[in-house]
Protein backbone atom coordinates (compact mmCIF):
# COMPACT_ATOMS: atom_id res chain seq x y z
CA UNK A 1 121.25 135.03 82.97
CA UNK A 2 120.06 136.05 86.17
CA UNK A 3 116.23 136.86 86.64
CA UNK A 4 114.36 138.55 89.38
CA UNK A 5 110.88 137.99 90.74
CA UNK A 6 109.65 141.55 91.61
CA UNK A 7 106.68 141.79 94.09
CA UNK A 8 106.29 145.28 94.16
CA UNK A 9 107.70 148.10 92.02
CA UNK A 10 106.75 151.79 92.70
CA UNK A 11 107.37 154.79 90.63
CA UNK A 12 109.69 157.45 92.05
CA UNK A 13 110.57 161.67 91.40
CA UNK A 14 114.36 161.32 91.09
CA UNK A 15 116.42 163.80 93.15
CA UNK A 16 119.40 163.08 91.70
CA UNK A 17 120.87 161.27 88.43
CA UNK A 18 119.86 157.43 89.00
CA UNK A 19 121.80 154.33 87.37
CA UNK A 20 120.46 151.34 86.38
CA UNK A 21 120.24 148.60 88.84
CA UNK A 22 121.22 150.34 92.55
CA UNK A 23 120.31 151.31 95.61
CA UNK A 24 117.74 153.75 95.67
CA UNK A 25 116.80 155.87 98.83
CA UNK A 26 113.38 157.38 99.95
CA UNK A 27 114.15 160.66 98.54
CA UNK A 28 114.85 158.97 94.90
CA UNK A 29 118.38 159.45 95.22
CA UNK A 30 121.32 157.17 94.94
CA UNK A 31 121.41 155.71 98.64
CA UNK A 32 124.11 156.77 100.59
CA UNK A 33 126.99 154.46 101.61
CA UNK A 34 125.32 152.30 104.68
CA UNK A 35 121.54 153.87 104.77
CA UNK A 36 118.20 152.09 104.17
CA UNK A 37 117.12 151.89 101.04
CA UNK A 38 113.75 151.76 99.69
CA UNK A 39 114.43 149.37 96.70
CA UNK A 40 116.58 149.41 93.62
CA UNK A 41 116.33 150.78 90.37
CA UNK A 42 114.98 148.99 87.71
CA UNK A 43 116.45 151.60 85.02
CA UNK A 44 118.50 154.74 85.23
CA UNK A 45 117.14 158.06 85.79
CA UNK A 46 117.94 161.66 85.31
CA UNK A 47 117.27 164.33 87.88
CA UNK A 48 113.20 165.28 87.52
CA UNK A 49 112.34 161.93 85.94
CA UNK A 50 110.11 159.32 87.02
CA UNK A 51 111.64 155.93 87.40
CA UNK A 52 110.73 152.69 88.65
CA UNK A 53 111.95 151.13 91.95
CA UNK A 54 111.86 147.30 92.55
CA UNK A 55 110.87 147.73 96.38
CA UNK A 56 109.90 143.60 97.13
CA UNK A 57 110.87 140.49 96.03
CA UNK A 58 114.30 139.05 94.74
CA UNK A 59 115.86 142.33 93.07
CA UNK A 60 119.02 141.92 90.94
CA UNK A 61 121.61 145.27 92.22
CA UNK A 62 125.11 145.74 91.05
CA UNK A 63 128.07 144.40 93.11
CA UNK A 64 130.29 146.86 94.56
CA UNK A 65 132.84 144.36 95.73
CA UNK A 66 132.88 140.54 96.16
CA UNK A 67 130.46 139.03 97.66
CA UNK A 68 129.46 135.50 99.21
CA UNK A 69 125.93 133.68 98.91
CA UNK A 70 124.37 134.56 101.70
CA UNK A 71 126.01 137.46 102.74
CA UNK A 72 124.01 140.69 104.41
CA UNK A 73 124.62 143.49 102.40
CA UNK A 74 124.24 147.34 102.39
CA UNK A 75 124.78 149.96 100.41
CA UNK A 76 128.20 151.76 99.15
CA UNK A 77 128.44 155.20 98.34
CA UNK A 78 127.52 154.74 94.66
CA UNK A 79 124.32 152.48 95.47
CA UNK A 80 125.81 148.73 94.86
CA UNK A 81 125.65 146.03 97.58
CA UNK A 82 128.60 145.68 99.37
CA UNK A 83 128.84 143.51 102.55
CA UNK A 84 127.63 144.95 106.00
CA UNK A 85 130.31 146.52 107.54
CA UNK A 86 128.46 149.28 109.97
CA UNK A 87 124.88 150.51 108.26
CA UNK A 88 121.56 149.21 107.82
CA UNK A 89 121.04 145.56 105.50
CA UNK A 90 119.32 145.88 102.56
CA UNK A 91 119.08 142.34 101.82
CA UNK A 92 121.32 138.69 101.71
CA UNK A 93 123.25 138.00 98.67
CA UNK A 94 122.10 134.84 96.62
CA UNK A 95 125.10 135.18 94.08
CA UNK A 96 128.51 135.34 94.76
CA UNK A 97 130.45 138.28 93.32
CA UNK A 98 133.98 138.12 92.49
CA UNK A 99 134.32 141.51 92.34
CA UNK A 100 133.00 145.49 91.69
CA UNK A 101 129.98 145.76 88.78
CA UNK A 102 128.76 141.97 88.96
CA UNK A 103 124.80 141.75 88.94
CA UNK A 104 123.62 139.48 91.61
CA UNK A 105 120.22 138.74 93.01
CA UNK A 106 119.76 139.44 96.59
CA UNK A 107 116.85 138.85 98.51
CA UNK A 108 115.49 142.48 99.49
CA UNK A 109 115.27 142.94 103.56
């Protein structure tokens, strides 16, 4: 079991229907593929609802592809940490990932 060591965690409105354990950007929506996100969710949200964000620390985010330890990563269209192709890093991959919907801890940029 993998286990996270959360620094900060702030509550956000959500704009849009959140899952658990992704991307979240400023707006408390899903991040877009390759944008900045403020943290990741701790839970899943529905539109209107409150939610906590995990915003510092070591965060554990759902894999949207493979991944190697150490690897920048960003966000894919659906919020999971995919390797930096173009956009902005949200943090560096401290488990590998064999593939899509793997939780991994990444240290949060």
């Amino acid at each position: 079991m993998k286990t996270a060591s959360i620094a900060l965690t702030l509550s956000l409105l959500a704009s849009s229907d959140i899952p658990k354990l992704r991307f979240v950007d400023y707006n408390g929506a899903k991040c877009p593929a390759e944008s900045r996100a403020i943290g990741v969710s701790e839970d899943s949200a529905t539109t209107g609802e409150v939610f906590p964000v995990n915003t510092l620390g070591v965060l554990i985010v759902e894999s949207g592809d493979a991944l190697a330890v150490g690897d920048a990563v960003e966000s894919d269209i659906e919020g999971r940490a995919v390797t930096v192709a173009a956009g902005a890093v949200n943090g560096w991959a401290m488990d590998a990932a064999t593939a899509a919907g793997e939780m991994i801890r990444i240290r949060f940029a």
